[in-house]
C-alpha atoms as a PDB file:
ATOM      1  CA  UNK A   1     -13.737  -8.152  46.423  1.00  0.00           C
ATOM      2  CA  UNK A   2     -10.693 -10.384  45.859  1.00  0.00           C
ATOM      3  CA  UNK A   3      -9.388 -11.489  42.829  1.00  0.00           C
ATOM      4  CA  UNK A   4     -11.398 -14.366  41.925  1.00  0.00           C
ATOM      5  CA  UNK A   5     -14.878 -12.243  42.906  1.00  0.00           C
ATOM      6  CA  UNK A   6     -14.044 -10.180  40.914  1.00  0.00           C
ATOM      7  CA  UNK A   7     -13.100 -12.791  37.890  1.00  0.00           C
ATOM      8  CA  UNK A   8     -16.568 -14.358  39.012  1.00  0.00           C
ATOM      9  CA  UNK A   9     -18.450 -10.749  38.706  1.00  0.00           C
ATOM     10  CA  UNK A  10     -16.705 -10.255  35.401  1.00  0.00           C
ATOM     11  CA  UNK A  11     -18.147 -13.334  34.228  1.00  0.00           C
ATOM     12  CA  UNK A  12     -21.428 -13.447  35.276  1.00  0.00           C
ATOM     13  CA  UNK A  13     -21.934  -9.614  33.854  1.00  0.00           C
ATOM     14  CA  UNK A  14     -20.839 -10.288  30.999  1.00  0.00           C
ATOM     15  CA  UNK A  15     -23.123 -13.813  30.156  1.00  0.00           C
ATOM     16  CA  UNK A  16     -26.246 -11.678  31.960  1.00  0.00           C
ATOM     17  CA  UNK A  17     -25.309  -8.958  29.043  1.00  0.00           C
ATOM     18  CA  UNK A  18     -24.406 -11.385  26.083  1.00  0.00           C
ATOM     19  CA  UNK A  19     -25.938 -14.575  26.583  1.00  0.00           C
ATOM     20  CA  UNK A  20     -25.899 -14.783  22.914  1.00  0.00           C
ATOM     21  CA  UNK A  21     -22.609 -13.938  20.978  1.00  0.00           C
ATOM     22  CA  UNK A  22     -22.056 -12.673  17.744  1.00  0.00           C
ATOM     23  CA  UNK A  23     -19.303 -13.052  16.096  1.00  0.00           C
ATOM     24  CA  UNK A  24     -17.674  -9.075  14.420  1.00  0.00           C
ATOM     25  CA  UNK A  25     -16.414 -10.836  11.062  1.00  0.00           C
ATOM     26  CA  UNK A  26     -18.731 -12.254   8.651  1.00  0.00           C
ATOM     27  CA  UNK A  27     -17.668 -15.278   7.079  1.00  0.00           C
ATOM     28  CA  UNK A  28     -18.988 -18.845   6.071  1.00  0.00           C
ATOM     29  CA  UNK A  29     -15.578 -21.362   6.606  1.00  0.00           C
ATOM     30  CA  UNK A  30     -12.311 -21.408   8.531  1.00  0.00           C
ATOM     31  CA  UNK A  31     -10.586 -19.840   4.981  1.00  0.00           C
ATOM     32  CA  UNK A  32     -12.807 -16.835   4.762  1.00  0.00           C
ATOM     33  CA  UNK A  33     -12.748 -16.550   8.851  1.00  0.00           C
ATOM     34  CA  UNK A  34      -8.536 -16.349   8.087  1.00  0.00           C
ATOM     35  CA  UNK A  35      -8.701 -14.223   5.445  1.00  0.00           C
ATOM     36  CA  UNK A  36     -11.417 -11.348   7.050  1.00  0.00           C
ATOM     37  CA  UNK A  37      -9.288 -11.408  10.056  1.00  0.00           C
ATOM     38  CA  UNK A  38      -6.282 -10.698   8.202  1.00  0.00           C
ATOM     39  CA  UNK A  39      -7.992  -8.160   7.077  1.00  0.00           C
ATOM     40  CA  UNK A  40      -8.963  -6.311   9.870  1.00  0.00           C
ATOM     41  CA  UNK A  41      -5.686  -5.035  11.258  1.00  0.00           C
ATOM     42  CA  UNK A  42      -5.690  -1.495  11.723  1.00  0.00           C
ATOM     43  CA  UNK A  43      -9.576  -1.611  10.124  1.00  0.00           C
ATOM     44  CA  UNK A  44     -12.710  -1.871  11.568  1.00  0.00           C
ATOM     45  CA  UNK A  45     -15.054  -4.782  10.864  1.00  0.00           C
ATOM     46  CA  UNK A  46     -17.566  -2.970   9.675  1.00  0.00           C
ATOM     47  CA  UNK A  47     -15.318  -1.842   6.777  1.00  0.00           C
ATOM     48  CA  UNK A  48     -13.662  -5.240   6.621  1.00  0.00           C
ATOM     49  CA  UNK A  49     -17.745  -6.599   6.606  1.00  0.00           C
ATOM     50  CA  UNK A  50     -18.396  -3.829   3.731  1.00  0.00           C
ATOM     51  CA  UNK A  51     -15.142  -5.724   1.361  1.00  0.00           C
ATOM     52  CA  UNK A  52     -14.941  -8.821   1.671  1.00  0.00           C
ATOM     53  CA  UNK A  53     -18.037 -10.101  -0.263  1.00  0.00           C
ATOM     54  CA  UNK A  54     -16.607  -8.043  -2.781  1.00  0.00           C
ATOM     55  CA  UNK A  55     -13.343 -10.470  -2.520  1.00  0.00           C
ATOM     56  CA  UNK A  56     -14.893 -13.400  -1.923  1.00  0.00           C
ATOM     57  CA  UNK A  57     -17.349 -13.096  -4.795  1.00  0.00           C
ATOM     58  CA  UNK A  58     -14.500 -13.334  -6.944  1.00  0.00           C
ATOM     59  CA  UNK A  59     -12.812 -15.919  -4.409  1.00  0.00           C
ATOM     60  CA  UNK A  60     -13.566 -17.522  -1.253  1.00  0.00           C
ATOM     61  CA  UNK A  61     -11.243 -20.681  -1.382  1.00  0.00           C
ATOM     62  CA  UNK A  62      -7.474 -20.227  -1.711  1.00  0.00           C
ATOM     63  CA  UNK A  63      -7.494 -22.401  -5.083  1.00  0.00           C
ATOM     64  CA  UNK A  64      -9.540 -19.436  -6.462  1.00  0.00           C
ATOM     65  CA  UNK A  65      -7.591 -16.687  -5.100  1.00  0.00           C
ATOM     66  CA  UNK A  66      -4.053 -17.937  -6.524  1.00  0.00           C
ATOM     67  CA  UNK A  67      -5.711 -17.284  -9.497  1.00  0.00           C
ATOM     68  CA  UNK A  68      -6.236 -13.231  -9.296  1.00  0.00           C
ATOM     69  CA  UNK A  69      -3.364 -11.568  -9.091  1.00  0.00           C
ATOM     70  CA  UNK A  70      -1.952  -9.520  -5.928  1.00  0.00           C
ATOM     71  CA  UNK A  71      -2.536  -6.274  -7.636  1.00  0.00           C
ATOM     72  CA  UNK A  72      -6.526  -7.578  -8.239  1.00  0.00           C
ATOM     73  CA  UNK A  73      -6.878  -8.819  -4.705  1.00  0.00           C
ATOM     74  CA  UNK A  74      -5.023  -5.114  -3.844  1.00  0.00           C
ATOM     75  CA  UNK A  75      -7.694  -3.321  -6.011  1.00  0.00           C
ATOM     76  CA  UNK A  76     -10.500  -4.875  -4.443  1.00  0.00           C
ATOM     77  CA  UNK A  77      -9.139  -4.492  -0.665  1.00  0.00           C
ATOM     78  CA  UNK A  78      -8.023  -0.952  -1.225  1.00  0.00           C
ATOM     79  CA  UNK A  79     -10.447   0.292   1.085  1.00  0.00           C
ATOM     80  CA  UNK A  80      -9.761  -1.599   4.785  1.00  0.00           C
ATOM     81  CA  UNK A  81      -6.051   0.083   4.440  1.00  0.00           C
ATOM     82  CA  UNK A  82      -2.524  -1.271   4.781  1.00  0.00           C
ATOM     83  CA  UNK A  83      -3.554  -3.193   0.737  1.00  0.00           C
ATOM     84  CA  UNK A  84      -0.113  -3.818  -0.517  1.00  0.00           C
ATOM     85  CA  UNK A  85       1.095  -6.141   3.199  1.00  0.00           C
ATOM     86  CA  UNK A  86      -2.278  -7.728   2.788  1.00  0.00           C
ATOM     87  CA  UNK A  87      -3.023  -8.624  -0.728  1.00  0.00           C
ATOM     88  CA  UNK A  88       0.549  -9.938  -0.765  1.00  0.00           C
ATOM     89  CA  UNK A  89      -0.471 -11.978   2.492  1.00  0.00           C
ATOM     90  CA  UNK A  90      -3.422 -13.197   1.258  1.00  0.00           C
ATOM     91  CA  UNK A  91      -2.329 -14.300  -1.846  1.00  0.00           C
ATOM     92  CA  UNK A  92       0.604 -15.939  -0.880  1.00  0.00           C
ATOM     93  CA  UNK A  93      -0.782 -18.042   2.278  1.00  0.00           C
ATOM     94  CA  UNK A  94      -3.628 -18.964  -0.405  1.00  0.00           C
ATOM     95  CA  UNK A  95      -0.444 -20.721  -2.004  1.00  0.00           C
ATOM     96  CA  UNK A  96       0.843 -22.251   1.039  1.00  0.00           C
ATOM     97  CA  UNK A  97      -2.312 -23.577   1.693  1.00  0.00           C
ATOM     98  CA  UNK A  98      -2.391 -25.255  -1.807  1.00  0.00           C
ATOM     99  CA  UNK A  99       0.779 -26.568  -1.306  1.00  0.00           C
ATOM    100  CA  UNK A 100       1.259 -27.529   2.209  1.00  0.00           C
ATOM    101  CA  UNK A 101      -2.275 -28.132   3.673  1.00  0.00           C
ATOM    102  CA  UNK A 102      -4.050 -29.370   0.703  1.00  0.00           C
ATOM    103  CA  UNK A 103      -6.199 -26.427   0.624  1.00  0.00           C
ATOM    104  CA  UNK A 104      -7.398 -26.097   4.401  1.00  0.00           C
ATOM    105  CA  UNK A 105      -6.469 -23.972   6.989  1.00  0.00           C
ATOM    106  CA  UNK A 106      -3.904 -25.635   9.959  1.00  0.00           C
ATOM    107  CA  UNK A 107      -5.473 -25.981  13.214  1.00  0.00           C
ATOM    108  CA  UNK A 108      -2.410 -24.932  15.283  1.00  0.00           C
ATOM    109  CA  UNK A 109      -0.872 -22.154  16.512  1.00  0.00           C
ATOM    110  CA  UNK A 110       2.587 -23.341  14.245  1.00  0.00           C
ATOM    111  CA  UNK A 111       1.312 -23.583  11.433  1.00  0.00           C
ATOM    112  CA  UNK A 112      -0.996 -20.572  11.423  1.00  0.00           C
ATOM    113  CA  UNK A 113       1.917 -18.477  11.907  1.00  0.00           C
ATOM    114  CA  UNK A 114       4.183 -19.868   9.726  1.00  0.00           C
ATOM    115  CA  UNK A 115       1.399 -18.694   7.368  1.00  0.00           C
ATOM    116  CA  UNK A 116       2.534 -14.541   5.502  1.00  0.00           C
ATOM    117  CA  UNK A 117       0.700 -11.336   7.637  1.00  0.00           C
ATOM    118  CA  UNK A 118      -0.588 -13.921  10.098  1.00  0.00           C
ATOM    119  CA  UNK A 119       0.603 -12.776  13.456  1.00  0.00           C
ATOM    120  CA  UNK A 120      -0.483 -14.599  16.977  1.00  0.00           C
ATOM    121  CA  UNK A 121      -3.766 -12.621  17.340  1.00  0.00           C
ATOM    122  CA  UNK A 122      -5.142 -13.912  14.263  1.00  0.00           C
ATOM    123  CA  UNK A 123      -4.146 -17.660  14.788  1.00  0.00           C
ATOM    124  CA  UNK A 124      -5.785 -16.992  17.774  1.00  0.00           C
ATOM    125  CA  UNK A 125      -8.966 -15.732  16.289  1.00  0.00           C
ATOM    126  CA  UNK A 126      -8.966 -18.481  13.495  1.00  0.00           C
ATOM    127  CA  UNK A 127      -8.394 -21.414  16.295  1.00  0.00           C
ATOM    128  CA  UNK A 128     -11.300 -19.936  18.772  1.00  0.00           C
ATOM    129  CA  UNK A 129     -13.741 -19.079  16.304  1.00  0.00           C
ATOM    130  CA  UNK A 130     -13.421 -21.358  13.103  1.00  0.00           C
ATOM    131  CA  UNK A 131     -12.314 -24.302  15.302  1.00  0.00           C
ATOM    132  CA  UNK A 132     -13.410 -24.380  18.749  1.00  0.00           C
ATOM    133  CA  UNK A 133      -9.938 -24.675  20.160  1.00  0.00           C
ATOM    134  CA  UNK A 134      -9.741 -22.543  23.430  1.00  0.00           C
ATOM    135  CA  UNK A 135      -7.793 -19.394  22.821  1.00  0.00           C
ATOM    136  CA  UNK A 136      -7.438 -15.821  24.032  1.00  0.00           C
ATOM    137  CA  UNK A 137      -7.404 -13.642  21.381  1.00  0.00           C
ATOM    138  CA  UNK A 138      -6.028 -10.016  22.637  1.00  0.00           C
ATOM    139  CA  UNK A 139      -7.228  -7.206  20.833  1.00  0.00           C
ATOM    140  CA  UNK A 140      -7.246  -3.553  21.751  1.00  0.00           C
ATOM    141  CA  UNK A 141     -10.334  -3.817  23.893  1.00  0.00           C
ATOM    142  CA  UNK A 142      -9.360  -6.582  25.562  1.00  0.00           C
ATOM    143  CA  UNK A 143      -6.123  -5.261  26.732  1.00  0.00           C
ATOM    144  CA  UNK A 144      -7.764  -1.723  27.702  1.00  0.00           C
ATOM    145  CA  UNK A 145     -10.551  -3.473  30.078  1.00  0.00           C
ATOM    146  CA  UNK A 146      -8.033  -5.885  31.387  1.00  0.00           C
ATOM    147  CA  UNK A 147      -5.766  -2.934  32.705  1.00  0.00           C
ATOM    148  CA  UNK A 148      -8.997  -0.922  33.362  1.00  0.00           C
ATOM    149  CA  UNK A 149     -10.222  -3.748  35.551  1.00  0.00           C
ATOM    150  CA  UNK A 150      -6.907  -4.580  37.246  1.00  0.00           C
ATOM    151  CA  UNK A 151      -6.946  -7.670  36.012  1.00  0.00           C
ATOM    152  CA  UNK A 152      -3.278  -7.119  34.338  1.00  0.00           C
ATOM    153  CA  UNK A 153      -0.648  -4.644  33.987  1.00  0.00           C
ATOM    154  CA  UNK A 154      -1.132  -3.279  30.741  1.00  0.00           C
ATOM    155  CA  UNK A 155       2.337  -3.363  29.726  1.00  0.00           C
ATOM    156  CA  UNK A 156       1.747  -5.276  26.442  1.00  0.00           C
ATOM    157  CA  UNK A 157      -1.073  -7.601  24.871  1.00  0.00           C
ATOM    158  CA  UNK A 158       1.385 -10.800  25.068  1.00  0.00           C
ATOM    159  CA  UNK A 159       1.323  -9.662  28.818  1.00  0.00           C
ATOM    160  CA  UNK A 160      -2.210  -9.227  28.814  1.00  0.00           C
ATOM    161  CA  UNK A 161      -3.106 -12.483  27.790  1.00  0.00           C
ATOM    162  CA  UNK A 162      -1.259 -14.402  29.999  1.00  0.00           C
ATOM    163  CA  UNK A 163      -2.627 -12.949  32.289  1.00  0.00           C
ATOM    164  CA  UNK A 164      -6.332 -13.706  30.801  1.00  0.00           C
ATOM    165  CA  UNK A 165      -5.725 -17.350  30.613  1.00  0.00           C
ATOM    166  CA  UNK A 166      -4.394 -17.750  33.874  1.00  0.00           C
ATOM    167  CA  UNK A 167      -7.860 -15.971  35.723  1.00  0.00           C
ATOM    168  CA  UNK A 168     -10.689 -16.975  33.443  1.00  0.00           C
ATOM    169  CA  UNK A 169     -11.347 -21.016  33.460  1.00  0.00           C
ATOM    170  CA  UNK A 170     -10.231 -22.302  29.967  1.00  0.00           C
ATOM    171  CA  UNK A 171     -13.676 -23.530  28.515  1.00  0.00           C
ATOM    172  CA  UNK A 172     -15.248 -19.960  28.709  1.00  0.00           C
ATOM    173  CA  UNK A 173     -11.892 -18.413  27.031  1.00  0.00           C
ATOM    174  CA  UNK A 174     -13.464 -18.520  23.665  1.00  0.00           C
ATOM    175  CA  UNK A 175     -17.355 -16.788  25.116  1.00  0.00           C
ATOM    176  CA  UNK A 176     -15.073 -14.048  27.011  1.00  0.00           C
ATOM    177  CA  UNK A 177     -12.964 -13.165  24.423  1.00  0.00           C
ATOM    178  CA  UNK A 178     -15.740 -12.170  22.114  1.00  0.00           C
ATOM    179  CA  UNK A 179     -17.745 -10.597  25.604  1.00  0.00           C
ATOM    180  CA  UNK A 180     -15.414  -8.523  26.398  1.00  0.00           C
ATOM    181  CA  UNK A 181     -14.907  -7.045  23.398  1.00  0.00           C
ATOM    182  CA  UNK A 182     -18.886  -6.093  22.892  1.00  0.00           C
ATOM    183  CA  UNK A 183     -18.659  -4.638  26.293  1.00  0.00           C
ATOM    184  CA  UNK A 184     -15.539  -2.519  25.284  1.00  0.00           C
ATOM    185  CA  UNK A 185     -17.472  -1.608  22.131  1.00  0.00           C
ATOM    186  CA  UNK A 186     -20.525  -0.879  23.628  1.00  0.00           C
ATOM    187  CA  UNK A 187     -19.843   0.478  27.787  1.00  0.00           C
ATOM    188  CA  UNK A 188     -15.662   1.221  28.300  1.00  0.00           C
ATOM    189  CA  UNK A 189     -14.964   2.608  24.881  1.00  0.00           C
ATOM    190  CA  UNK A 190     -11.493   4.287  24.680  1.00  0.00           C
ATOM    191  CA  UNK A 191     -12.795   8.015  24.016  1.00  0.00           C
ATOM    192  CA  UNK A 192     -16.430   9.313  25.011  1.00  0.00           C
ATOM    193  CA  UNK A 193     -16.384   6.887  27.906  1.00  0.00           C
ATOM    194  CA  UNK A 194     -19.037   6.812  30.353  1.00  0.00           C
ATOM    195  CA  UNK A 195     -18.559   5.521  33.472  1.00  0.00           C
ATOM    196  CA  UNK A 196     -21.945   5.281  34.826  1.00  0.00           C
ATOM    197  CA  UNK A 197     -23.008   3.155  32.219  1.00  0.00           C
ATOM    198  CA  UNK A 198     -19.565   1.183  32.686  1.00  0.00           C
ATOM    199  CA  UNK A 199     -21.087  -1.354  35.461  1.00  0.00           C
ATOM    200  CA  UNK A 200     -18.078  -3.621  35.339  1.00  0.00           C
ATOM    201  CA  UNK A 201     -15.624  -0.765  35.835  1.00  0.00           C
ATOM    202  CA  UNK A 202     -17.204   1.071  38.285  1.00  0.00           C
ATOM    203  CA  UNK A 203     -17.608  -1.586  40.552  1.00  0.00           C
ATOM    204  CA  UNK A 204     -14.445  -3.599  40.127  1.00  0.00           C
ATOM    205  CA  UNK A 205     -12.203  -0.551  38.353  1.00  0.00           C
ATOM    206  CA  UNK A 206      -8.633  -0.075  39.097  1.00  0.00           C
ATOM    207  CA  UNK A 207      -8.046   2.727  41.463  1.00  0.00           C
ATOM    208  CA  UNK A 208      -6.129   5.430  39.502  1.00  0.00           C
ATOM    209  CA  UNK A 209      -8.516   4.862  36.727  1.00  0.00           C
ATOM    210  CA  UNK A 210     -11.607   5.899  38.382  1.00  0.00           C
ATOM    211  CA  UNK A 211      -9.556   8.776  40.038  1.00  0.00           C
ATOM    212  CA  UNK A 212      -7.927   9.839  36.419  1.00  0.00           C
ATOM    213  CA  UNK A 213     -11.864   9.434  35.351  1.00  0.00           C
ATOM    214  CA  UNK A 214     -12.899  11.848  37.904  1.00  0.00           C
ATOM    215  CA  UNK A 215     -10.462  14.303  37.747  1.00  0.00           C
ATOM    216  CA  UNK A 216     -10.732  14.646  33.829  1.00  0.00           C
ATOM    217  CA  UNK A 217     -14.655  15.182  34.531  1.00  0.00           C
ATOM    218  CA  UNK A 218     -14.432  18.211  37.059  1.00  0.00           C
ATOM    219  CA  UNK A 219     -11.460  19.524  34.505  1.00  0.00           C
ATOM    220  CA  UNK A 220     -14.463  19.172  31.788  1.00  0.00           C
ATOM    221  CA  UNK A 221     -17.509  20.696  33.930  1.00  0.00           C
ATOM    222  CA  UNK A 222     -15.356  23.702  35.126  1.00  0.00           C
ATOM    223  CA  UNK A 223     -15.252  24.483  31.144  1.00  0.00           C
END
């Protein structure tokens, strides 16, 4: 297979598998999309799922959450980790909001980053999802298939998603994205990986992976 097969049998696998997408965060409006995503650095969703109707019971606009304090919206994010960056973050790009954007959330990369604890990722996340905007979002899936598939180098996820956009066809950026991390999830997770229920991988898989693979499995059945 060349390189656009195997783009094609990426594709295809992945629609065949997903043809219906969920999205990990739950959330009803770009603002609560920003502000779950925020919180899900170095958390899972599931946790981030389990807090934030907690938060946004008390607040789910940013005119609402200016008015609880950041050691209230601390309290109630405690649990998703990394509390004191984030309540500060949340609280103060509620402000920003308020005062620059008349209470909604910018629709471009720019301004989304301009924005406190909002890196590139989560723009990226806030523009695909909330907006419709075509995007790449990188997360650590993402950049573990992509090197597992030879699709890129692996070096780093700003590396990674060049390398996305330029192979997949821009309108199905914002499908694959959220694909590709379901697969990850579900078939090429990082530890207790199996690769005979890795279909993507096993046919299209980068050469020293599937030999690393291999190797690590005799290692494991001579114990």
């Amino acid at each position: 297979m060349n390189k656009a097969d195997k783009v094609n049998f990426v594709i295809n696998k992945l629609e065949e598998l997903y043809p219906e997408i969920p999205v990990p965060l739950d959330h009803t409006d770009p603002y609560t999309l920003l502000i779950a995503v925020l919180m899900s650095a170095q958390s899972t969703d599931v946790r981030v799922n389990q807090i934030t109707p907690l938060l946004f019971d008390r607040a789910d606009n940013p005119y609402d959450m200016v008015k609880l304090s950041v050691d209230e919206i601390r309290e109630i994010i405690k649990p998703v980790g990394l509390s004191p960056m984030k309540s500060k973050g949340i609280h103060g790009l509620s402000q920003i909001l308020i005062d620059k954007h008349n209470g909604l959330v910018p629709q471009t990369y720019e301004e989304l980053e301009e924005l406190p604890a909002v890196g590139h990722k989560t723009a990226a996340v806030v523009l695909s999802q909330a907006f419709g905007i075509p995007a790449f979002p990188v997360d650590t899936h993402i950049h573990r298939l992509m090197y597992r598939w030879n699709l890129s180098n692996g070096k780093n996820v700003v590396q990674t998603e060049k390398d996305a956009k330029r192979l997949f066809p821009e309108e199905k950026w914002n499908d694959l994205h959220l694909q590709i991390i379901w697969y990850g999830r579900e078939y090429s997770p990082a530890r207790g990986w199996n690769l005979e229920k890795d279909i993507i991988t096993n046919t299209i898989g980068r050469k020293s992976v599937l030999d690393e693979y291999y190797k690590s499995l005799k290692k494991r059945k001579k114990k």
